[in-house]
N, C-alpha and C. Protein backbone atom coordinates (compact mmCIF):
# COMPACT_ATOMS: atom_id res chain seq x y z
N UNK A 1 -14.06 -11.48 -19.63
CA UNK A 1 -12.94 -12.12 -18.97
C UNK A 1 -12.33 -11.20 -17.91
N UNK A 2 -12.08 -9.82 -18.46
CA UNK A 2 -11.51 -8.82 -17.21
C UNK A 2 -12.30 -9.04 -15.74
N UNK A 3 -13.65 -9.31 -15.83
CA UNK A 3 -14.33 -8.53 -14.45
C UNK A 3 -13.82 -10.03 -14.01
N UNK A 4 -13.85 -11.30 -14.71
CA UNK A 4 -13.46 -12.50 -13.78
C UNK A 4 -12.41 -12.69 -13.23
N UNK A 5 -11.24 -11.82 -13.95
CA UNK A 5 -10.07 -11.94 -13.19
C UNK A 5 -9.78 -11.10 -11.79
N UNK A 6 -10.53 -10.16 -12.27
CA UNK A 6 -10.86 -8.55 -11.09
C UNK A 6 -11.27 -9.33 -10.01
N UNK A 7 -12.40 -9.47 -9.96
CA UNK A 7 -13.29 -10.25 -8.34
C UNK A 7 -12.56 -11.52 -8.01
N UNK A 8 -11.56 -12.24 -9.00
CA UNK A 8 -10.97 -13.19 -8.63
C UNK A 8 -10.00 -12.68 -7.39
N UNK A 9 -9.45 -11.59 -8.35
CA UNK A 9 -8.05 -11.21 -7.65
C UNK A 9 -8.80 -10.38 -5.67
N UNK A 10 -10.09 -9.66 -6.13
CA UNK A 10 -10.40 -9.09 -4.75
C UNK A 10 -10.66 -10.14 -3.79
N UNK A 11 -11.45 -11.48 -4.47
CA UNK A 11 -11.69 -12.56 -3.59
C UNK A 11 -10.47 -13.33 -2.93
N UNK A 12 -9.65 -13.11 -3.20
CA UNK A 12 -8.41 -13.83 -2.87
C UNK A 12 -7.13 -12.95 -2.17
N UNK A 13 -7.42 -11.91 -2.33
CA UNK A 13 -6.12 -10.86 -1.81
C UNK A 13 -6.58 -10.90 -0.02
N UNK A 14 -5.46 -10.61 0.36
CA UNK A 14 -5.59 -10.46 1.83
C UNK A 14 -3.97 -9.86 1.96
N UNK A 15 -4.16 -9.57 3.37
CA UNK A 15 -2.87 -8.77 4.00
C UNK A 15 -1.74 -9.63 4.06
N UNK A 16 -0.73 -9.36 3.85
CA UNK A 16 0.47 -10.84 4.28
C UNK A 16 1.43 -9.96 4.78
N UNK A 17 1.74 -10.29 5.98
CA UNK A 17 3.39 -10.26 6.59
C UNK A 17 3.94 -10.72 7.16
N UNK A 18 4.39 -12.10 6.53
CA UNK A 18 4.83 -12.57 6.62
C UNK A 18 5.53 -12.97 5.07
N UNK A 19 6.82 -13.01 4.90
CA UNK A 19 7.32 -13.34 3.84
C UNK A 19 8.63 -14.30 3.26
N UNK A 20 8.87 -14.68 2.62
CA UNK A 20 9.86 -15.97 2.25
C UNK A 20 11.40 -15.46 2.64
N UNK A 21 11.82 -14.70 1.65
CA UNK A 21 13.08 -13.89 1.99
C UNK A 21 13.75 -14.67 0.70
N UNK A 22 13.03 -14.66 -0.28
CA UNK A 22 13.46 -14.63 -1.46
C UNK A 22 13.35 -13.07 -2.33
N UNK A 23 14.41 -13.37 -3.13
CA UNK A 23 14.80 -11.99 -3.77
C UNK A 23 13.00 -11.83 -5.22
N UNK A 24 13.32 -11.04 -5.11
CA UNK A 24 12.18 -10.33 -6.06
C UNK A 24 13.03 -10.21 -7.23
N UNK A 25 12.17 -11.04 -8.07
CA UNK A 25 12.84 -10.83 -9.93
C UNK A 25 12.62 -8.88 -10.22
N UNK A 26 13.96 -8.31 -10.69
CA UNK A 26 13.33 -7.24 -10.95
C UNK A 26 12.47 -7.03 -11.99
N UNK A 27 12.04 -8.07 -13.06
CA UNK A 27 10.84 -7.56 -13.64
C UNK A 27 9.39 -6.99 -12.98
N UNK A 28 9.09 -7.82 -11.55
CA UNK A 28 8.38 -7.92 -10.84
C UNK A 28 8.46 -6.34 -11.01
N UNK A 29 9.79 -5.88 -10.24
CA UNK A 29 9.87 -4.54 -9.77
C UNK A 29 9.52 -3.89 -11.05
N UNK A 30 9.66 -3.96 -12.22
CA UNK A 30 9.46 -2.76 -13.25
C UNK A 30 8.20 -2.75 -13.86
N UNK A 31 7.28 -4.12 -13.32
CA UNK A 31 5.66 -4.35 -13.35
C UNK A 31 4.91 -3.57 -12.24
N UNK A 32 5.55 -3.96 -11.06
CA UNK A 32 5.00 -2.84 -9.66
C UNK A 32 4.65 -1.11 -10.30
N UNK A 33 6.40 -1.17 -10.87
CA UNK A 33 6.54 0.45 -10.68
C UNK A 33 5.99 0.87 -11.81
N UNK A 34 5.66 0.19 -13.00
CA UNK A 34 4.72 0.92 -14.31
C UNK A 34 3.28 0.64 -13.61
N UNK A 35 2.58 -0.32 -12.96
CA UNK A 35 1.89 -0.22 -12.42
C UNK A 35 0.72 1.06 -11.37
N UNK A 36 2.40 1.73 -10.71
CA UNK A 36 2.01 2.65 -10.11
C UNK A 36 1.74 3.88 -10.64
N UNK A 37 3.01 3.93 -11.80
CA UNK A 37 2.57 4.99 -13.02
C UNK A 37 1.22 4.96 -13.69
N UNK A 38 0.68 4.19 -13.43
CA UNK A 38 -0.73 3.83 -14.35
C UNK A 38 -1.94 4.36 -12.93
N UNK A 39 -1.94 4.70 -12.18
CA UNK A 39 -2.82 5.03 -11.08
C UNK A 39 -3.29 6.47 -11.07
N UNK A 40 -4.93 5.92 -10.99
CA UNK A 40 -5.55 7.38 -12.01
C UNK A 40 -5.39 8.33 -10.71
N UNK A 41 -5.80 9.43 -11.13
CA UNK A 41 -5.24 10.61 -10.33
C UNK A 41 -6.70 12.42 -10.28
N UNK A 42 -7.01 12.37 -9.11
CA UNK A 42 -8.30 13.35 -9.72
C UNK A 42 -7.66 14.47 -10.46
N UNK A 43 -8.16 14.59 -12.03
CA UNK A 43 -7.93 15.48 -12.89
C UNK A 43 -6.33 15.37 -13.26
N UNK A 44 -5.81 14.11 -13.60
CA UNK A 44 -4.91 13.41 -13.90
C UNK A 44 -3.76 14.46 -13.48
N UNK A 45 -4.06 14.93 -12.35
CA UNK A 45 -2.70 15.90 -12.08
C UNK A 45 -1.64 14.77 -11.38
N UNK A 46 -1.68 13.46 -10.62
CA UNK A 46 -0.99 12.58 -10.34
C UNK A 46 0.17 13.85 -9.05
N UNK A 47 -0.30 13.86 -8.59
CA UNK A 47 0.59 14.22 -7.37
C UNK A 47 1.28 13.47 -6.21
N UNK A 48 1.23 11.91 -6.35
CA UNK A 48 2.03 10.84 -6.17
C UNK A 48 3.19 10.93 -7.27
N UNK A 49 4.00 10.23 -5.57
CA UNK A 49 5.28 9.98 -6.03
C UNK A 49 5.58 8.49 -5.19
N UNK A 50 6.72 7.80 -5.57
CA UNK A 50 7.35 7.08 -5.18
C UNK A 50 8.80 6.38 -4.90
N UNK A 51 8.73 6.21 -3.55
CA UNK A 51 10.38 5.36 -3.24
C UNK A 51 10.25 3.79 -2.80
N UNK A 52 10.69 3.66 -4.02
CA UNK A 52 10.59 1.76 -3.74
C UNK A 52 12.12 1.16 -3.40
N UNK A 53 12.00 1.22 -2.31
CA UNK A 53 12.81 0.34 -1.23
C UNK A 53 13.25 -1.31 -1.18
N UNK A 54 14.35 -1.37 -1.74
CA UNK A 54 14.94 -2.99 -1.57
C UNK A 54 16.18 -2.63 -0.82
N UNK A 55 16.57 -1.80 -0.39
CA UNK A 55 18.20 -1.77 0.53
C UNK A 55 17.73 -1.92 2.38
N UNK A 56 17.83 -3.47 2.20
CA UNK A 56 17.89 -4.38 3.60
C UNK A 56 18.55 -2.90 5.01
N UNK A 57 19.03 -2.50 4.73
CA UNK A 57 18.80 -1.52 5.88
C UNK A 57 17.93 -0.54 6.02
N UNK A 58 17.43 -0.12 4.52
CA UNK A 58 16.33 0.61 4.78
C UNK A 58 15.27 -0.08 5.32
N UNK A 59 14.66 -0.82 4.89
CA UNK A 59 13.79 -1.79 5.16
C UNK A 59 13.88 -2.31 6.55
N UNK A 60 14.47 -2.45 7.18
CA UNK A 60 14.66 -2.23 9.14
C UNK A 60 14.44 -1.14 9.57
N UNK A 61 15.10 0.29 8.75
CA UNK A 61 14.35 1.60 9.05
C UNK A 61 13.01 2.04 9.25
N UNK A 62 12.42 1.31 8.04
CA UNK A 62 11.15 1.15 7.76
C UNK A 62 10.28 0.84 8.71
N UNK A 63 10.60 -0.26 9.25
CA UNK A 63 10.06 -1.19 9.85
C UNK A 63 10.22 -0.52 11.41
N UNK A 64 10.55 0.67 11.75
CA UNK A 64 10.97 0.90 13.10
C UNK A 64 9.46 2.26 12.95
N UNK A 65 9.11 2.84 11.85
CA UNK A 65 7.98 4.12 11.78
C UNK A 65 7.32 4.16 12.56
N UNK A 66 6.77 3.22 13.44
CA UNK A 66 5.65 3.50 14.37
C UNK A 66 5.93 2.39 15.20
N UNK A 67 5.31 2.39 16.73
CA UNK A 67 5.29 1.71 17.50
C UNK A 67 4.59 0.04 17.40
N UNK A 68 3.74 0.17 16.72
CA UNK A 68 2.80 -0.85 16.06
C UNK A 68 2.34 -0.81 15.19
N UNK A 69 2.24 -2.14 14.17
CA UNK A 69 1.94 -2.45 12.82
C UNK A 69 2.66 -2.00 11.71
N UNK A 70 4.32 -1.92 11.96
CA UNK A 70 5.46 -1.84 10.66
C UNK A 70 6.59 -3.01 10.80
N UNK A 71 6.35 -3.87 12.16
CA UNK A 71 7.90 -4.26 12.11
C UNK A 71 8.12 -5.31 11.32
N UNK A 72 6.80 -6.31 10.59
CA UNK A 72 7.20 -6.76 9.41
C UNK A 72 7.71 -6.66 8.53
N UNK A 73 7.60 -4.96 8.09
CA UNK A 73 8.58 -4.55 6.94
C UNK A 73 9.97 -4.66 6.40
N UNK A 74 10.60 -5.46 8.00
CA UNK A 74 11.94 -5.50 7.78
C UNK A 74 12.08 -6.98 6.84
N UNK A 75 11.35 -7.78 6.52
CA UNK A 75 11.39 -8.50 6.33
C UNK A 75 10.60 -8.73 4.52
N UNK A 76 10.16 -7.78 4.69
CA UNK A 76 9.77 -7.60 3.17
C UNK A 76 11.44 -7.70 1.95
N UNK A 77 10.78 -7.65 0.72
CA UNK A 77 11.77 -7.20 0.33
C UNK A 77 11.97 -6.24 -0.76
N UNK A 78 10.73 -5.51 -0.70
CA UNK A 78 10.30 -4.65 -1.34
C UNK A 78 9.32 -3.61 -0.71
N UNK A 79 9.42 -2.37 -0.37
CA UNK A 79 8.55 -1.53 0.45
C UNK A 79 8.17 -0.28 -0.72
N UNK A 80 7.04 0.16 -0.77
CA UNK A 80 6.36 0.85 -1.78
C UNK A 80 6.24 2.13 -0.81
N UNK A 81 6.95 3.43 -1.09
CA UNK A 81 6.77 4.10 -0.13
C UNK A 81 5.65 5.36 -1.06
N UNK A 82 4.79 5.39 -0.34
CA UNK A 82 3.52 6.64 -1.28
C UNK A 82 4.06 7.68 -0.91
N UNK A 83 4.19 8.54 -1.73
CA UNK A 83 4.08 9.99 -1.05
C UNK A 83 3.29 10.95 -2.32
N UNK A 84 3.12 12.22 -1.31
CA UNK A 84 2.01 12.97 -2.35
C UNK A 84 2.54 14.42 -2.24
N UNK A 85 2.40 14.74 -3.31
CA UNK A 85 2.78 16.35 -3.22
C UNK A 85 1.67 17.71 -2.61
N UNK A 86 1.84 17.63 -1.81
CA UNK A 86 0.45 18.71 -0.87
C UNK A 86 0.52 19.84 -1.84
N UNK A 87 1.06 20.07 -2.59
CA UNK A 87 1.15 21.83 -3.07
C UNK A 87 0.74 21.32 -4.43
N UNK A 88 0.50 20.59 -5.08
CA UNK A 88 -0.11 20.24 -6.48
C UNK A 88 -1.86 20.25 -6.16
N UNK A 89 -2.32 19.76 -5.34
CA UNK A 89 -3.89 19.40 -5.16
C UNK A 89 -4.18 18.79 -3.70
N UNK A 90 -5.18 19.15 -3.51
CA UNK A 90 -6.00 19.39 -1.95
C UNK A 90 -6.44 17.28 -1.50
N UNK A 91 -6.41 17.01 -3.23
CA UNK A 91 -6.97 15.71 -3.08
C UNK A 91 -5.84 14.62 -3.54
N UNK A 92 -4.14 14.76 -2.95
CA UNK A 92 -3.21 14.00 -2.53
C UNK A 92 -3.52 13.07 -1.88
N UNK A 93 -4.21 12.96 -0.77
CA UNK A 93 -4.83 11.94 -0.04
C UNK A 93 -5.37 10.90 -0.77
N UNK A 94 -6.34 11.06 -0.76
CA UNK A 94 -7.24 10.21 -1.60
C UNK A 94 -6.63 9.32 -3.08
N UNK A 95 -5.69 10.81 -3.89
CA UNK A 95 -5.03 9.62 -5.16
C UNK A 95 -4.04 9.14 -4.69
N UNK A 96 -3.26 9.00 -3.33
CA UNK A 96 -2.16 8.50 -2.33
C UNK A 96 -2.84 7.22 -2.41
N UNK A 97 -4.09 7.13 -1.74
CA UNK A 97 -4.79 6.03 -1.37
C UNK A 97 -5.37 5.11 -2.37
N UNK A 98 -5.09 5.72 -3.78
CA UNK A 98 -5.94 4.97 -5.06
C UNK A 98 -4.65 4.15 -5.28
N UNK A 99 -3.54 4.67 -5.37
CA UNK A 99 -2.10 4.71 -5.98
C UNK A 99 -1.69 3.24 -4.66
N UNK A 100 -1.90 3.24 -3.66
CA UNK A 100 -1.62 2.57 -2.74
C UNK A 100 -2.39 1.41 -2.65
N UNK A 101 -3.72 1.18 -2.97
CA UNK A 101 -4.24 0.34 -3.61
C UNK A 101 -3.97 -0.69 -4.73
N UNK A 102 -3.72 0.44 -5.49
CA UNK A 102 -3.39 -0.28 -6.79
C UNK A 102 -2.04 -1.19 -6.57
N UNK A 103 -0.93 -1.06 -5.70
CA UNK A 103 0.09 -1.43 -5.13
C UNK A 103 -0.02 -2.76 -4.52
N UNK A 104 -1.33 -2.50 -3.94
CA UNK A 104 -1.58 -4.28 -3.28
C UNK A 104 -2.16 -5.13 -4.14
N UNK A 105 -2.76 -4.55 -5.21
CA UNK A 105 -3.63 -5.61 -5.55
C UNK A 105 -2.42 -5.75 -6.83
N UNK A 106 -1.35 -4.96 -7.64
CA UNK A 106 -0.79 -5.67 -8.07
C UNK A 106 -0.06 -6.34 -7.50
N UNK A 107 0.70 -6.29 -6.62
CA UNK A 107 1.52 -7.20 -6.05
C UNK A 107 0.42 -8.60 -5.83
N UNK A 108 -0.46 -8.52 -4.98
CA UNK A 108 -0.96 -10.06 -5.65
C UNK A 108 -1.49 -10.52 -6.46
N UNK A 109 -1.65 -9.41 -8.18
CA UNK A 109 -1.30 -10.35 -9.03
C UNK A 109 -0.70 -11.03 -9.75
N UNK A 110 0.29 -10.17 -8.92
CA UNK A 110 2.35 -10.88 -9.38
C UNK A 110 2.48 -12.08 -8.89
N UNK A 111 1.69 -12.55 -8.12
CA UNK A 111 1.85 -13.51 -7.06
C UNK A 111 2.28 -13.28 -5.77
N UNK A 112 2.49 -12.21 -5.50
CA UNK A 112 3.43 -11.46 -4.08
C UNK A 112 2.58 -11.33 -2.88
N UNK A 113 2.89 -11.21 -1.55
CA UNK A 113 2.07 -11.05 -0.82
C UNK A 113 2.55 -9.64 -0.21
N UNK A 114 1.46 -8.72 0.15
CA UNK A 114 1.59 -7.19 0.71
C UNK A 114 0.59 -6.74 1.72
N UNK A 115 1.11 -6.01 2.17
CA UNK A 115 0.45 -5.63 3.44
C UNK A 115 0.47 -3.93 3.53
N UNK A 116 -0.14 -3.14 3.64
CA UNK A 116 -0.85 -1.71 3.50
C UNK A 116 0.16 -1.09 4.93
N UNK A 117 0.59 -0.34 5.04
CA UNK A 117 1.14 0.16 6.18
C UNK A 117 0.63 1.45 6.57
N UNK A 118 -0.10 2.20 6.87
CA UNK A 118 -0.68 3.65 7.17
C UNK A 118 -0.10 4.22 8.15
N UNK A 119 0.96 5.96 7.27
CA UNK A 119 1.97 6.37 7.97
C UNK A 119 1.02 7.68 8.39
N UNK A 120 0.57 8.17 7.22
CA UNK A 120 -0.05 9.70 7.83
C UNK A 120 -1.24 9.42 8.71
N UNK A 121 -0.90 10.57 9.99
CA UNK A 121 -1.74 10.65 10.73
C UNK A 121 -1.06 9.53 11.81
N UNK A 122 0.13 8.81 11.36
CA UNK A 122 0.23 8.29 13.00
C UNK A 122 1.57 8.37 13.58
N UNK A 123 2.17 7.84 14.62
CA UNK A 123 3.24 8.82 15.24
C UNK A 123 4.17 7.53 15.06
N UNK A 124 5.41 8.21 15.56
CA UNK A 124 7.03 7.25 15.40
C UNK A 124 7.11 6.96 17.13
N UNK A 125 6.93 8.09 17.69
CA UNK A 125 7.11 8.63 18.66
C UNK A 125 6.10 9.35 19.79
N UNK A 126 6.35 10.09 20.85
CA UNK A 126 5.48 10.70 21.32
C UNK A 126 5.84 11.97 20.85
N UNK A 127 7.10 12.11 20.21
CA UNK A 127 6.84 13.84 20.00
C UNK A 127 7.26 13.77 18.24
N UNK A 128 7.53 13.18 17.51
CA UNK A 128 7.42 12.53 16.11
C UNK A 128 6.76 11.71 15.41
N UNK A 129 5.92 12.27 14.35
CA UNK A 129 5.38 11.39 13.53
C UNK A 129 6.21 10.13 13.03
N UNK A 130 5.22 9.70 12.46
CA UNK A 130 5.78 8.55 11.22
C UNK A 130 6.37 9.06 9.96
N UNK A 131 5.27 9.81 9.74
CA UNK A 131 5.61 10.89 8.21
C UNK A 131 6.78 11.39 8.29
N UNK A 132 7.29 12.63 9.12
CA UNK A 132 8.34 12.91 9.94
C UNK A 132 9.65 12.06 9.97
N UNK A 133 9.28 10.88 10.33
CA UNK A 133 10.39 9.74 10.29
C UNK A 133 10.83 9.28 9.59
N UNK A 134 9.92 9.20 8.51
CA UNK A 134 10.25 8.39 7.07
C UNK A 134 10.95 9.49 5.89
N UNK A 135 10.16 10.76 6.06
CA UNK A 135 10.60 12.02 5.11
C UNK A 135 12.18 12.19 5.56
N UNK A 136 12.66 12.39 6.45
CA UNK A 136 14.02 12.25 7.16
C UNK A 136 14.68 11.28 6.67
N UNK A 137 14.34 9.72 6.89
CA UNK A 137 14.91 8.78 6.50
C UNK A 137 15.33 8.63 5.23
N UNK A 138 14.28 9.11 4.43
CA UNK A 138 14.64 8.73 2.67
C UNK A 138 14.93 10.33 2.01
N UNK A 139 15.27 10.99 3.24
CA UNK A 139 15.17 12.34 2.42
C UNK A 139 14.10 13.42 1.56
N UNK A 140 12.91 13.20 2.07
CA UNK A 140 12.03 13.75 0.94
C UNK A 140 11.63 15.17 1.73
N UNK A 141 11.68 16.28 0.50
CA UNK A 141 11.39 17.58 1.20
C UNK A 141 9.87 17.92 1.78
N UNK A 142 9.87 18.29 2.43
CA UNK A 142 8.65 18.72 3.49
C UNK A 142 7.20 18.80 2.79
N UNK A 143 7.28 19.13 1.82
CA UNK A 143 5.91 19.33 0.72
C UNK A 143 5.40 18.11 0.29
N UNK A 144 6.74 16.76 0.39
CA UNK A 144 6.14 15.23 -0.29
C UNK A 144 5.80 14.54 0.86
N UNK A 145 4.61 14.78 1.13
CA UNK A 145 3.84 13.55 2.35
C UNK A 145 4.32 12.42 2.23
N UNK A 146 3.79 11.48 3.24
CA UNK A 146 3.71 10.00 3.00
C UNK A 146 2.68 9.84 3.70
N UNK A 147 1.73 8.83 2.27
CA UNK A 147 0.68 8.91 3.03
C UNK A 147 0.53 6.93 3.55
N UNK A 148 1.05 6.25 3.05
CA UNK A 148 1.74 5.15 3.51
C UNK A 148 2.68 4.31 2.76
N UNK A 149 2.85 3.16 2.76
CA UNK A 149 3.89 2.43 2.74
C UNK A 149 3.63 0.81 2.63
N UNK A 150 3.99 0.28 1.24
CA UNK A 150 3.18 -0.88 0.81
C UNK A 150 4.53 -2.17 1.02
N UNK A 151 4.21 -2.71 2.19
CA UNK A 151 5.04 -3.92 2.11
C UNK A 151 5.23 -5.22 1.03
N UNK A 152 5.79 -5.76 0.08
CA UNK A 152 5.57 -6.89 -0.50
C UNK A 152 6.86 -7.76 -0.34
N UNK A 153 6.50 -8.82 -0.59
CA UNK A 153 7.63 -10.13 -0.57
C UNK A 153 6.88 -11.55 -1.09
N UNK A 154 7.63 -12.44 -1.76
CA UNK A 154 6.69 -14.11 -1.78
C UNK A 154 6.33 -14.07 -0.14
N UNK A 155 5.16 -14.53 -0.59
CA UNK A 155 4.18 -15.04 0.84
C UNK A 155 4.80 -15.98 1.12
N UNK A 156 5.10 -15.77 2.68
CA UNK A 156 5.65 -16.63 3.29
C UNK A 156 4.36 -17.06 4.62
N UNK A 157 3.08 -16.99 4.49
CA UNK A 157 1.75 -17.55 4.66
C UNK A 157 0.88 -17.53 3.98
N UNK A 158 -0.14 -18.44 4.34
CA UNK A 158 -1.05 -18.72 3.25
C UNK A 158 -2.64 -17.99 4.18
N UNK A 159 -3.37 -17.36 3.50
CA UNK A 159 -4.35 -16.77 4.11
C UNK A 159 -5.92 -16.98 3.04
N UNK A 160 -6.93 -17.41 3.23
CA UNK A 160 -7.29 -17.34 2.82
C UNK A 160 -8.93 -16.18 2.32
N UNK A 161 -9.41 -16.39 0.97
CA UNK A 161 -10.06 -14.87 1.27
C UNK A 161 -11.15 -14.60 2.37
N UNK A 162 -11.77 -13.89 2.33
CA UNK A 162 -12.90 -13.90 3.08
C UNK A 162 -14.45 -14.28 2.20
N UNK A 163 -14.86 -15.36 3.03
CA UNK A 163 -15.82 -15.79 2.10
C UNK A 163 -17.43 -15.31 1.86
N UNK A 164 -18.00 -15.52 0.79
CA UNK A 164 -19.27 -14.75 0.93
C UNK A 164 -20.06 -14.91 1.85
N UNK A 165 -19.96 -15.41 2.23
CA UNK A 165 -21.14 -15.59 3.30
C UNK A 165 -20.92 -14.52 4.45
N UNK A 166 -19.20 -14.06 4.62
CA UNK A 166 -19.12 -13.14 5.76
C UNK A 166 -19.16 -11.61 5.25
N UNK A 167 -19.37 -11.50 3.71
CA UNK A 167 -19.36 -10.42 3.51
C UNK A 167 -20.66 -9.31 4.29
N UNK A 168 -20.27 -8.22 4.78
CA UNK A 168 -21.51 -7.50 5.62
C UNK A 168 -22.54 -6.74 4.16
N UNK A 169 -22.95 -7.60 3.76
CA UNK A 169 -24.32 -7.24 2.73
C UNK A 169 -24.77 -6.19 3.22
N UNK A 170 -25.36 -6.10 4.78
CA UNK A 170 -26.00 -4.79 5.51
C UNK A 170 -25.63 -3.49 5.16
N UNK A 171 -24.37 -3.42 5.08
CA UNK A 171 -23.92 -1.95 4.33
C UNK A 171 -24.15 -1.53 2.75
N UNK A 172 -24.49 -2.34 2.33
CA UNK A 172 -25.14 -1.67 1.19
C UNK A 172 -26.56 -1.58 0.82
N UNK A 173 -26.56 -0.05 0.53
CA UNK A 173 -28.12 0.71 0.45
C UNK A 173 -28.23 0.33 -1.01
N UNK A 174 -29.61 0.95 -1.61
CA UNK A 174 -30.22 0.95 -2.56
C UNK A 174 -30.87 2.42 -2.77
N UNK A 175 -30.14 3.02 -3.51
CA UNK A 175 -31.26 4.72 -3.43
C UNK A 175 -30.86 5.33 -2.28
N UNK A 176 -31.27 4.79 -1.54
CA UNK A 176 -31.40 5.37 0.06
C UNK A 176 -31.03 5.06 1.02
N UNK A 177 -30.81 5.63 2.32
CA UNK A 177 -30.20 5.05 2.98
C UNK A 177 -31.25 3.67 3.94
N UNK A 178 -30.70 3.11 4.48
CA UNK A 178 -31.77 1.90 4.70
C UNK A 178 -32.72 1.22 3.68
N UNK A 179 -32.42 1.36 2.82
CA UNK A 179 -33.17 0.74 1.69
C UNK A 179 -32.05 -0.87 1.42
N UNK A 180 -32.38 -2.09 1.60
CA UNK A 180 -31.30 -2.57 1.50
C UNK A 180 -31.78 -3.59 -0.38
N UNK A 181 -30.58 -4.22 -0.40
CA UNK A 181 -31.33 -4.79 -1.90
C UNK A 181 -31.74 -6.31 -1.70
């Protein structure tokens, strides 16, 4: 029964930002956030952290991080902010990115719709990051990255998944490379 609900949930998730502007039950929120506590971590050192954002002015803050692809956030009503501790392990990144994952795909199996926001590595500004912008904004000391920022809210569009037929089969090898199955 698990793997049917799993490929259900991958077949059906997609990006949403667009959202209702209905309030989020906080159970939702205390399912998200044990959720995120549950996100494996290489050599379970868990060097994620998180600031989950419902204060409507933050969330316009939010939504200002980069020049393109955040200003939906103002409209969320819930923002999942990743951050990682660089001085615990070299591989913050990567459990940032497991942890950030796990963020979207629960939120749509809450029923919620979310959208992935990717702060590290891109700018606010021409002479300020995003990271930069956001660590300032919510206060986090210099050592807690952000490696992005998970929008959710009720879907306020309907999207549907991507179907098999468009999946690119071509990328997957067998053994080897060019070996296809």
């Amino acid at each position: 029964m698990g793997e049917k609900v799993m490929i259900e949930l991958l077949r059906t998730r997609r990006s949403i930002r667009k959202y209702t502007g209905e309030p989020l039950d906080e159970k939702l929120k205390t399912l998200i956030r044990e959720a995120l506590l549950r996100s494996p971590s290489s050599r379970g050192i868990n060097p994620w952290e998180f600031v989950l954002v419902d204060d409507p002015e933050l969330l316009v803050g939010l939504s200002r991080c980069k020049p393109h692809g955040s200003s939906f956030v103002r409209d969320a009503k819930l923002a999942v902010v990743v951050c990682g501790d660089e001085t615990k392990t070299d591989v913050w990144v990567e459990d940032c990115s497991i942890a950030s994952i796990i963020a979207h795909l629960c939120a749509h199996a809450l029923g919620l719709g979310s959208c992935w926001v990717q702060i590290r590595g891109r700018m606010y500004s021409e002479k300020q990051t995003a990271e930069n912008y956001i660590q300032m904004m919510l206060g986090l000391p210099a050592h807690m990255r952000v490696e992005s920022l998970i929008a959710m809210g009720y879907p306020g569009e309907i999207k549907t998944g991507v179907e098999y037929d468009h999946l690119q089969f071509e990328k997957v090898h067998i053994n080897r490379y060019g070996n296809r199955p």
